[in-house]
Protein backbone atom coordinates (compact mmCIF):
# COMPACT_ATOMS: atom_id res chain seq x y z
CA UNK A 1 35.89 -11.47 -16.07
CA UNK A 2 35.37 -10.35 -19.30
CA UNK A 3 33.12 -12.32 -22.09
CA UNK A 4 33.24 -10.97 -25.57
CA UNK A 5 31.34 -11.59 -28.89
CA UNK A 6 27.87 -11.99 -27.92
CA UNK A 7 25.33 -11.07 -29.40
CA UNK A 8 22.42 -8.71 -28.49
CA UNK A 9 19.37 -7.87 -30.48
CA UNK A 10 17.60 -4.92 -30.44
CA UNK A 11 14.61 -5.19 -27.46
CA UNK A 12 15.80 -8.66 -27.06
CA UNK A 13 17.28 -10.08 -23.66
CA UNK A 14 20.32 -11.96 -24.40
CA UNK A 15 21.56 -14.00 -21.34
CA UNK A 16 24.82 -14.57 -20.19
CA UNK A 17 26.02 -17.59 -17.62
CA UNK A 18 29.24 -17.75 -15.86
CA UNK A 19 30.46 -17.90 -12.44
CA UNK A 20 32.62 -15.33 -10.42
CA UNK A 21 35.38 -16.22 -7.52
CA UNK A 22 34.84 -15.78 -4.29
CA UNK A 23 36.68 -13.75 -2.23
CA UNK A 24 36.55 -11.85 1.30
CA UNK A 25 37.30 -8.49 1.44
CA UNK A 26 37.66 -6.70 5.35
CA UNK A 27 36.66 -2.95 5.61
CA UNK A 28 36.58 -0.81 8.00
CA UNK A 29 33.56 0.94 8.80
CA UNK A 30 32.67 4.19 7.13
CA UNK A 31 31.10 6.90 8.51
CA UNK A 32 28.78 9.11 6.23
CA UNK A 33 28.44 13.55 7.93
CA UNK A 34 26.48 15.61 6.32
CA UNK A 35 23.52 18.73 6.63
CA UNK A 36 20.30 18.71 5.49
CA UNK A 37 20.87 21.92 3.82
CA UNK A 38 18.81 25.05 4.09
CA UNK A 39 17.31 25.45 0.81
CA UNK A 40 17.02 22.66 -1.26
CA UNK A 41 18.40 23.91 -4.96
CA UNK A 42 16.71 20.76 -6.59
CA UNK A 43 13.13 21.60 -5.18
CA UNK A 44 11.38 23.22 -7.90
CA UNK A 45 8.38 23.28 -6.00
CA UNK A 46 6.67 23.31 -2.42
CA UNK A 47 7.87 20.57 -0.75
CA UNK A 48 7.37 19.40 2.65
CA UNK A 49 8.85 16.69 4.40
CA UNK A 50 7.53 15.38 7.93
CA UNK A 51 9.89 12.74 8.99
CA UNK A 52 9.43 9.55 10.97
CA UNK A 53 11.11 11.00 14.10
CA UNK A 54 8.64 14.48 13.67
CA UNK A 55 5.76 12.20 13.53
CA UNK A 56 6.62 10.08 16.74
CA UNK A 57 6.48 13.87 18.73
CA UNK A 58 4.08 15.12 16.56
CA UNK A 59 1.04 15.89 19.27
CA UNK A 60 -2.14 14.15 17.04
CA UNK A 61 -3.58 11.50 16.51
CA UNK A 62 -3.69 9.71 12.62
CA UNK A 63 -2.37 10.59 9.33
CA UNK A 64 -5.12 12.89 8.65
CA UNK A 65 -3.62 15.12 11.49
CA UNK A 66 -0.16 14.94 10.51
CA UNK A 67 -0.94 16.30 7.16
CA UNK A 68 -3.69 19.03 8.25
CA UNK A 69 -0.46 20.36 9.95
CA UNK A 70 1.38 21.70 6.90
CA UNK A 71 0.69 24.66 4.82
CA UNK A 72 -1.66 24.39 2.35
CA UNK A 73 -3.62 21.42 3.65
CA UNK A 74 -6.86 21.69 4.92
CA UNK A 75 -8.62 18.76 7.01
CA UNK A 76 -12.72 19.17 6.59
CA UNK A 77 -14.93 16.70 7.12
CA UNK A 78 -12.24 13.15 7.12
CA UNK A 79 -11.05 14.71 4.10
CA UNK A 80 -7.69 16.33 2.86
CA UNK A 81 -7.61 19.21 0.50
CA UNK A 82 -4.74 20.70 -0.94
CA UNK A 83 -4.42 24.42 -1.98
CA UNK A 84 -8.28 25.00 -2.37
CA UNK A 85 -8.98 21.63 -4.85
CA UNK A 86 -11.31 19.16 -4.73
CA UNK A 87 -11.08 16.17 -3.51
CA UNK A 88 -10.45 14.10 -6.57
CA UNK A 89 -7.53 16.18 -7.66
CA UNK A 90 -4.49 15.21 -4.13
CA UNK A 91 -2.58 12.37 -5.40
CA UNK A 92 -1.92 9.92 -2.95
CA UNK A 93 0.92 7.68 -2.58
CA UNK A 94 2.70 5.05 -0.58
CA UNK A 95 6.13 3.96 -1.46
CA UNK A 96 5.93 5.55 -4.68
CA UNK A 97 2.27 3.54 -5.91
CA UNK A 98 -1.21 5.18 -6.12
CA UNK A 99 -3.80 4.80 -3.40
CA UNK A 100 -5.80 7.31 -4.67
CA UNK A 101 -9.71 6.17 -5.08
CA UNK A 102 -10.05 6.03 -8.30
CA UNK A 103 -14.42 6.72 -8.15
CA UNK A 104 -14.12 9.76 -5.93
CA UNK A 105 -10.68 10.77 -4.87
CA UNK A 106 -9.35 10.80 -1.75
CA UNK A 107 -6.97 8.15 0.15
CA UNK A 108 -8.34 4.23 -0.11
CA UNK A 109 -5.54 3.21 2.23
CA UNK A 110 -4.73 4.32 5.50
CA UNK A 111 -1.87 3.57 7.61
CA UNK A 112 -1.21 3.90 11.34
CA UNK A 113 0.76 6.81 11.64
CA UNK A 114 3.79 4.26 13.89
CA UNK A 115 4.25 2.74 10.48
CA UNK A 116 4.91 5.64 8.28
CA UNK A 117 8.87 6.27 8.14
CA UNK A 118 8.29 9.82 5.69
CA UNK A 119 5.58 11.88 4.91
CA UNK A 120 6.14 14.22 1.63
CA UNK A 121 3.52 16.85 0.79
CA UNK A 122 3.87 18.49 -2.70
CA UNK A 123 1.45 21.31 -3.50
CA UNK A 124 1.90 22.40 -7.02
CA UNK A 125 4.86 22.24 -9.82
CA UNK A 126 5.56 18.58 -9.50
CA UNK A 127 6.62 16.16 -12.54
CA UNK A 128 3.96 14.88 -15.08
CA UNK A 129 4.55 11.89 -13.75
CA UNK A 130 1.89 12.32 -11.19
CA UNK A 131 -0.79 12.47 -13.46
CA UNK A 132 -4.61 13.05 -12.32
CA UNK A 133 -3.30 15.39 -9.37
CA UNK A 134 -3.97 18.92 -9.88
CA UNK A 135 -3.65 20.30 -6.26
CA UNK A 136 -1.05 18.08 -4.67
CA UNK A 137 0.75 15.35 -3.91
CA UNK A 138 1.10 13.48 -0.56
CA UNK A 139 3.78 10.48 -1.00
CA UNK A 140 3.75 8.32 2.47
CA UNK A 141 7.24 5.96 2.93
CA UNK A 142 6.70 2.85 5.12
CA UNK A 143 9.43 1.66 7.66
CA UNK A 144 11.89 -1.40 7.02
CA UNK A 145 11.66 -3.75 9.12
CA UNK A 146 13.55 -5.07 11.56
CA UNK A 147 13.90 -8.02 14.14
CA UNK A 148 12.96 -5.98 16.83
CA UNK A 149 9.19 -6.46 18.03
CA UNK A 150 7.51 -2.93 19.02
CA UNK A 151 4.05 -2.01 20.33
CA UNK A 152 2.02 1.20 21.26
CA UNK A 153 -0.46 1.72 23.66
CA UNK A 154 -3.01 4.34 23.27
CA UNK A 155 -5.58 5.38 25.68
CA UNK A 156 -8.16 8.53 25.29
CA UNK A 157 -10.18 9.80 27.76
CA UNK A 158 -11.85 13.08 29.62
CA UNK A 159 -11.69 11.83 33.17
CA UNK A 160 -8.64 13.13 34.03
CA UNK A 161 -9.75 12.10 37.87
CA UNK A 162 -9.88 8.41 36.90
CA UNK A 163 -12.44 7.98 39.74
CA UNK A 164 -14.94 5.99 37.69
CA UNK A 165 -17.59 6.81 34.79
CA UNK A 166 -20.31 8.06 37.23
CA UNK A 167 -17.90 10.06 39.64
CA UNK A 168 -15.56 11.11 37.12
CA UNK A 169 -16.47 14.83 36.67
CA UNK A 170 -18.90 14.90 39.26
CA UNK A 171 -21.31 16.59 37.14
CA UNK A 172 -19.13 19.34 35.36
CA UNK A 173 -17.98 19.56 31.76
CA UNK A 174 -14.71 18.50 31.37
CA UNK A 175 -13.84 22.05 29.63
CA UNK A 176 -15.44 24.00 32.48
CA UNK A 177 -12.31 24.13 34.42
CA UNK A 178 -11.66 27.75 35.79
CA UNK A 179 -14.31 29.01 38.52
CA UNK A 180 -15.46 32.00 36.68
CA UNK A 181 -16.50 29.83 33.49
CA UNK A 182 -18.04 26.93 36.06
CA UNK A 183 -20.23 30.49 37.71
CA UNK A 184 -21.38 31.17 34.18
CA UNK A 185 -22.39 28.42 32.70
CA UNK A 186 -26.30 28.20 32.00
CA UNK A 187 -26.82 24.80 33.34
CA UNK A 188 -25.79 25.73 36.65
């Protein structure tokens, strides 16, 4: 359809009704290959990506864990640091808006890690558009959802005999386990 002779102002919206026909169209499915390549020529910077299947197998517990993992990032005290800054200079980010505190730095959400599709870390040589981060940038994508209902279970504990709380370890540290470090032990 084509619709001519209308005007449009400059930083004006000008709208424009009309209706289209409808019509089906039948495709067959297509089928998108390709490699993550080795080197990404686009990165001008340190990138790291931590997808949602590397977090599922990832072997800790939190986002705080996932991103003490990577180069660069150092986990100290329940907080992240990124190449040697403070705290008030990571940018934080989930699906592409600020959760950084704005009084002193630092994440003010958190997210269970089972919601988290993509994790990027950025240390140094990103865009200006991340202003007020001078160390790095940590950009956390959220899963779509989907009609399927999911749920985790997670249970933590040092009694790996499951006997009870008072016959548990019978009276031995749980890290105590070979026979020469039970022998030395000075409560023994």
């Amino acid at each position: 359809m084509a619709i001519s002779n209308v005007r449009v102002n400059n930083d004006l919206t000008t709208s424009i009704d009309f209706s289209l026909s409808s019509e089906a169209v039948t495709l067959q499915g297509v089928e998108i290959i390709a490699e993550r390549p080795l080197v990404n020529k686009s990165a001008t910077n340190a990138v790291r990506i931590v997808t949602g299947d590397d977090i599922a197998n990832m072997p800790v517990r939190g986002v705080d864990g996932i991103f003490a993992v990577n180069p660069g990032v150092v986990l100290q005290d329940n907080t992240v640091f990124v190449r040697g800054g403070r705290q008030d200079e990571v940018g934080f980010y989930l699906d592409g808006v600020s959760i950084t505190d704005p009084m002193i730095g630092g994440r003010a959400v958190t997210i269970v890690q089972d919601a988290l599709e993509e994790i990027q870390i950025q240390a140094g040589g990103y865009n200006a558009e991340f202003g007020g981060a001078n160390s790095g940038i940590i950009q956390q994508t959220l899963k779509s959802g989907t009609t399927d209902w999911k749920a985790s279970v997670q249970y933590q504990t040092d009694n790996t005999s499951f006997k009870g709380k008072a016959r548990g370890l019978m009276g031995r540290r749980a890290l105590a386990l070979t026979p020469s470090a039970t022998a030395s032990s000075p409560e023994r």
